[in-house]
PDB file of N, CA and C in Angstrom:
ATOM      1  N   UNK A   1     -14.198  -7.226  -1.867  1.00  0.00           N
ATOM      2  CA  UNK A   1     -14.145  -7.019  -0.437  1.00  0.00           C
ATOM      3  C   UNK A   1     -12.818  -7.504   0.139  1.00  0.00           C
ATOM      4  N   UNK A   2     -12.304  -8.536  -0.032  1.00  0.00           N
ATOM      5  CA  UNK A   2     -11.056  -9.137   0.216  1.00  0.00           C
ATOM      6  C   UNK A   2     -10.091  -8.541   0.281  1.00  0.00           C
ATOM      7  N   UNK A   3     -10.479  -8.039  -1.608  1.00  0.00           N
ATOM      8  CA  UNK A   3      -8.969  -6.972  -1.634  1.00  0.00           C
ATOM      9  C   UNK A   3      -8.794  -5.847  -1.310  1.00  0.00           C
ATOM     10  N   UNK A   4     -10.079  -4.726  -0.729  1.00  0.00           N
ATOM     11  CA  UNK A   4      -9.741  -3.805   0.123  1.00  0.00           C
ATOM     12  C   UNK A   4      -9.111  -4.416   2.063  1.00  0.00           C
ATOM     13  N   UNK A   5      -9.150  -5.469   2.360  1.00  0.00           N
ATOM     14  CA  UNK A   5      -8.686  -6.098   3.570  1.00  0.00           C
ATOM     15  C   UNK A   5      -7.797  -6.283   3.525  1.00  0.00           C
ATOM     16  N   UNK A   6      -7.120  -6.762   2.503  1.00  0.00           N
ATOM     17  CA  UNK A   6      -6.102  -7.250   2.398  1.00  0.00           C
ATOM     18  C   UNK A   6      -4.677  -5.956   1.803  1.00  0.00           C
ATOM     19  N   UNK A   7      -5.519  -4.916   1.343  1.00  0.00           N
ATOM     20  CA  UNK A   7      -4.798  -3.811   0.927  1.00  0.00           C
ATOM     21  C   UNK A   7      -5.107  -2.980   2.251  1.00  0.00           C
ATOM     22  N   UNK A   8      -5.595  -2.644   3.068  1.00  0.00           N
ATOM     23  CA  UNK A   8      -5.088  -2.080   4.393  1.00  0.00           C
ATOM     24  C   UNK A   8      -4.189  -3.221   5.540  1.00  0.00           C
ATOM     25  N   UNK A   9      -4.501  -4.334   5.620  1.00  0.00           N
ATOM     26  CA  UNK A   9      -3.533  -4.942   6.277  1.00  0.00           C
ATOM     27  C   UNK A   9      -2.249  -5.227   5.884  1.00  0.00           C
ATOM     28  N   UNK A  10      -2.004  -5.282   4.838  1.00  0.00           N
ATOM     29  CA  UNK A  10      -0.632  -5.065   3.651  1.00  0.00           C
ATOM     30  C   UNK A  10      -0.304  -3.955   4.326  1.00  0.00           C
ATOM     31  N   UNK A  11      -0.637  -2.644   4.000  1.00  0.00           N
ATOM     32  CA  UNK A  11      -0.155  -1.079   4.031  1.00  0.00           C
ATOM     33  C   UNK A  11       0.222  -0.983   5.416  1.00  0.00           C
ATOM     34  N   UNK A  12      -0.692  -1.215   6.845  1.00  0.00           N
ATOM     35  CA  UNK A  12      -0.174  -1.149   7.897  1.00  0.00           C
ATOM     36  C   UNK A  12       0.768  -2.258   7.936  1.00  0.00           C
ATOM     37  N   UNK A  13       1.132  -2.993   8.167  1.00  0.00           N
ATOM     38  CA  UNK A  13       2.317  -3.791   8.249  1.00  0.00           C
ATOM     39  C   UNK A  13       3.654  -3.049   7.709  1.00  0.00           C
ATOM     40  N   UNK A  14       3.676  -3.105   6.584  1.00  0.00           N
ATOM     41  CA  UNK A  14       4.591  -1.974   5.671  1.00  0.00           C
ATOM     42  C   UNK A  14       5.043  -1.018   6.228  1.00  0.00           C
ATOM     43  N   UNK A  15       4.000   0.049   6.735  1.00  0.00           N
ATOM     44  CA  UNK A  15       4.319   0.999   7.809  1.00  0.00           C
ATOM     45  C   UNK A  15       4.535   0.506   9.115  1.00  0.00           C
ATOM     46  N   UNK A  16       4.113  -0.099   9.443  1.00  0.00           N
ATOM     47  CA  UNK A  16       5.271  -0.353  10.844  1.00  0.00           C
ATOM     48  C   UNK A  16       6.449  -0.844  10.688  1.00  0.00           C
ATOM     49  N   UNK A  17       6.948  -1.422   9.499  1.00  0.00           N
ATOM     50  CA  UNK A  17       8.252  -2.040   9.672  1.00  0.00           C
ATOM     51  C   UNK A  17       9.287  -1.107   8.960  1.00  0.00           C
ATOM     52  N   UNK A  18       8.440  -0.072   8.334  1.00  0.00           N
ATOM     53  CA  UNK A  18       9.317   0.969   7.615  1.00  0.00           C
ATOM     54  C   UNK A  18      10.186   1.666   8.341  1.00  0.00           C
ATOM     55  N   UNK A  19      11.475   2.022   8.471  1.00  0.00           N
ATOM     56  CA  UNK A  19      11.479   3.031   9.506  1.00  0.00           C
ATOM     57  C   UNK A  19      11.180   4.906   9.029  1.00  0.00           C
ATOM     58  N   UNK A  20      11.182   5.413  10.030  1.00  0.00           N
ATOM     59  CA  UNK A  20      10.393   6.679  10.044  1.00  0.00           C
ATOM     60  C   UNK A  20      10.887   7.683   8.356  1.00  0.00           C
ATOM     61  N   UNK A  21      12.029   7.486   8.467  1.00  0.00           N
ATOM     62  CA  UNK A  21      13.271   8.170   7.314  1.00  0.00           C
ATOM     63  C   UNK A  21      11.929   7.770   6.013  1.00  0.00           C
ATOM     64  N   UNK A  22      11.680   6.851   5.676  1.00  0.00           N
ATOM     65  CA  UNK A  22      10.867   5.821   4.864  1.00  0.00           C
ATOM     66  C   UNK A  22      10.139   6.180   4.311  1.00  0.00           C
ATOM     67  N   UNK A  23       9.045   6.471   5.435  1.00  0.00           N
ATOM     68  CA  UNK A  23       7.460   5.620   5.271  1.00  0.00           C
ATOM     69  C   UNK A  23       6.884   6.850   4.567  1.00  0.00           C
ATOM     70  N   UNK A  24       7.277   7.771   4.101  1.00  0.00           N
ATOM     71  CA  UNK A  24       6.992   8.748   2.739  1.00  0.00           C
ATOM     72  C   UNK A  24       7.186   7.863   1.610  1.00  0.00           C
ATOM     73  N   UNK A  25       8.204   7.202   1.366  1.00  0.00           N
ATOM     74  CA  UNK A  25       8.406   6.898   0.187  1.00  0.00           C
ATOM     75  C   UNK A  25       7.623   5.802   0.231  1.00  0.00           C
ATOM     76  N   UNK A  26       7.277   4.897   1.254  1.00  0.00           N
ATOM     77  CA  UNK A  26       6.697   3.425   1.057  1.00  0.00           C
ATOM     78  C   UNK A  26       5.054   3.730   0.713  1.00  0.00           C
ATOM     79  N   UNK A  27       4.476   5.123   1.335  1.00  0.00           N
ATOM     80  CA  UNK A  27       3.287   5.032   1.034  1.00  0.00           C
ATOM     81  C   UNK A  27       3.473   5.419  -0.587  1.00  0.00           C
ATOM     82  N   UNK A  28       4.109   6.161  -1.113  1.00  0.00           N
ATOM     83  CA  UNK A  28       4.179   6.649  -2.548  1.00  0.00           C
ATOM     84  C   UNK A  28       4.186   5.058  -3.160  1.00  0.00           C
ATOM     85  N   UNK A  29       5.261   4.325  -2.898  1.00  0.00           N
ATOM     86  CA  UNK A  29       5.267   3.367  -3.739  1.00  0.00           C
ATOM     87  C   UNK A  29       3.791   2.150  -3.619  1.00  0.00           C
ATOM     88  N   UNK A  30       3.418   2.111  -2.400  1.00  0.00           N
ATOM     89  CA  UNK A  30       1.960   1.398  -2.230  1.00  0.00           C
ATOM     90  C   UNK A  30       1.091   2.410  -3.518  1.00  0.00           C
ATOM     91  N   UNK A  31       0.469   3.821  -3.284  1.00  0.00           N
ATOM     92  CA  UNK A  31       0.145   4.122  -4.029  1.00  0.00           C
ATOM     93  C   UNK A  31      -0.008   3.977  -5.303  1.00  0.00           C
ATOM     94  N   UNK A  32       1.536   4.012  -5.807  1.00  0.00           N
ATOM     95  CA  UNK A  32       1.256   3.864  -7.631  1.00  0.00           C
ATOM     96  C   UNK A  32       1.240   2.433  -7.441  1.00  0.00           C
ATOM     97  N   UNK A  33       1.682   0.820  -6.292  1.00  0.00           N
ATOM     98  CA  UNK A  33       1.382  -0.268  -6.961  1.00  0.00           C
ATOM     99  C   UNK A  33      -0.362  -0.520  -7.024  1.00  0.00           C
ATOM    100  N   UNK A  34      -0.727  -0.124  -5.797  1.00  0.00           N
ATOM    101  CA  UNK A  34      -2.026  -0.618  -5.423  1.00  0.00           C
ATOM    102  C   UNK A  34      -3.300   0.518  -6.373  1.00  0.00           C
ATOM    103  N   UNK A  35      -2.469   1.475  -6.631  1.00  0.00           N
ATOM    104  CA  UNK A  35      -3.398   2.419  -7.624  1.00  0.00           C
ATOM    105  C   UNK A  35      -3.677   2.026  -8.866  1.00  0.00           C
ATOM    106  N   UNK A  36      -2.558   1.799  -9.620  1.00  0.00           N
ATOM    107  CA  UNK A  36      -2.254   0.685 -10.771  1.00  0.00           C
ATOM    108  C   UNK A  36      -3.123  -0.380 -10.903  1.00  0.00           C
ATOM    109  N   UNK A  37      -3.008  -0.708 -10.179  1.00  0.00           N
ATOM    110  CA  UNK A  37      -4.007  -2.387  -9.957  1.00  0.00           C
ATOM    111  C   UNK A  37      -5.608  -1.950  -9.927  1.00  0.00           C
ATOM    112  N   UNK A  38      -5.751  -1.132  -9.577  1.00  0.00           N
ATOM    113  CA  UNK A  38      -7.057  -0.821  -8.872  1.00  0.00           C
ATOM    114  C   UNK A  38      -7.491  -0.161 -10.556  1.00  0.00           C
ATOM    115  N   UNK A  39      -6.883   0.490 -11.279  1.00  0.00           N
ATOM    116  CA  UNK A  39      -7.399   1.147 -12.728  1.00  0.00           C
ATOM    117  C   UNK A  39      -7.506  -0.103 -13.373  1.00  0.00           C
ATOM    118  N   UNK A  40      -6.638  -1.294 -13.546  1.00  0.00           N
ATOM    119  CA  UNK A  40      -6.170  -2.347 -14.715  1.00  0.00           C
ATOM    120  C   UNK A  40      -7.962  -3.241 -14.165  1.00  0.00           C
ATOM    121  N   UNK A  41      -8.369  -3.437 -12.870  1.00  0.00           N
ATOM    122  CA  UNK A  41      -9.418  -4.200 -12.405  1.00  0.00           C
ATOM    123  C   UNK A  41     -10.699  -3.384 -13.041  1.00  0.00           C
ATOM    124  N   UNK A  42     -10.908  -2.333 -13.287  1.00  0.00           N
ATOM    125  CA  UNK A  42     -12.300  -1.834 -13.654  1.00  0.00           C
ATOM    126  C   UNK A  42     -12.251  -1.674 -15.023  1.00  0.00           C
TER     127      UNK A  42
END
């Protein structure tokens, strides 16, 4: 439970400080880190 809270309050933060040019690439890179993590846990 934590770590879905803590993985949307991470991601919005990220995106707001990204600027606009960015925040394509920042969600890609959240993706493969937080996707990654999420296969290695089950």
């Amino acid at each position: 439970m934590f770590h879905s809270i803590y993985a949307a309050f991470n991601a919005s933060l990220m995106q707001m400080k990204a600027a606009p040019e960015f925040r394509s690439r920042v969600v890609a890179l959240q993706t493969v880190t937080w996707g990654s993590r999420r296969s290695q846990d089950c």
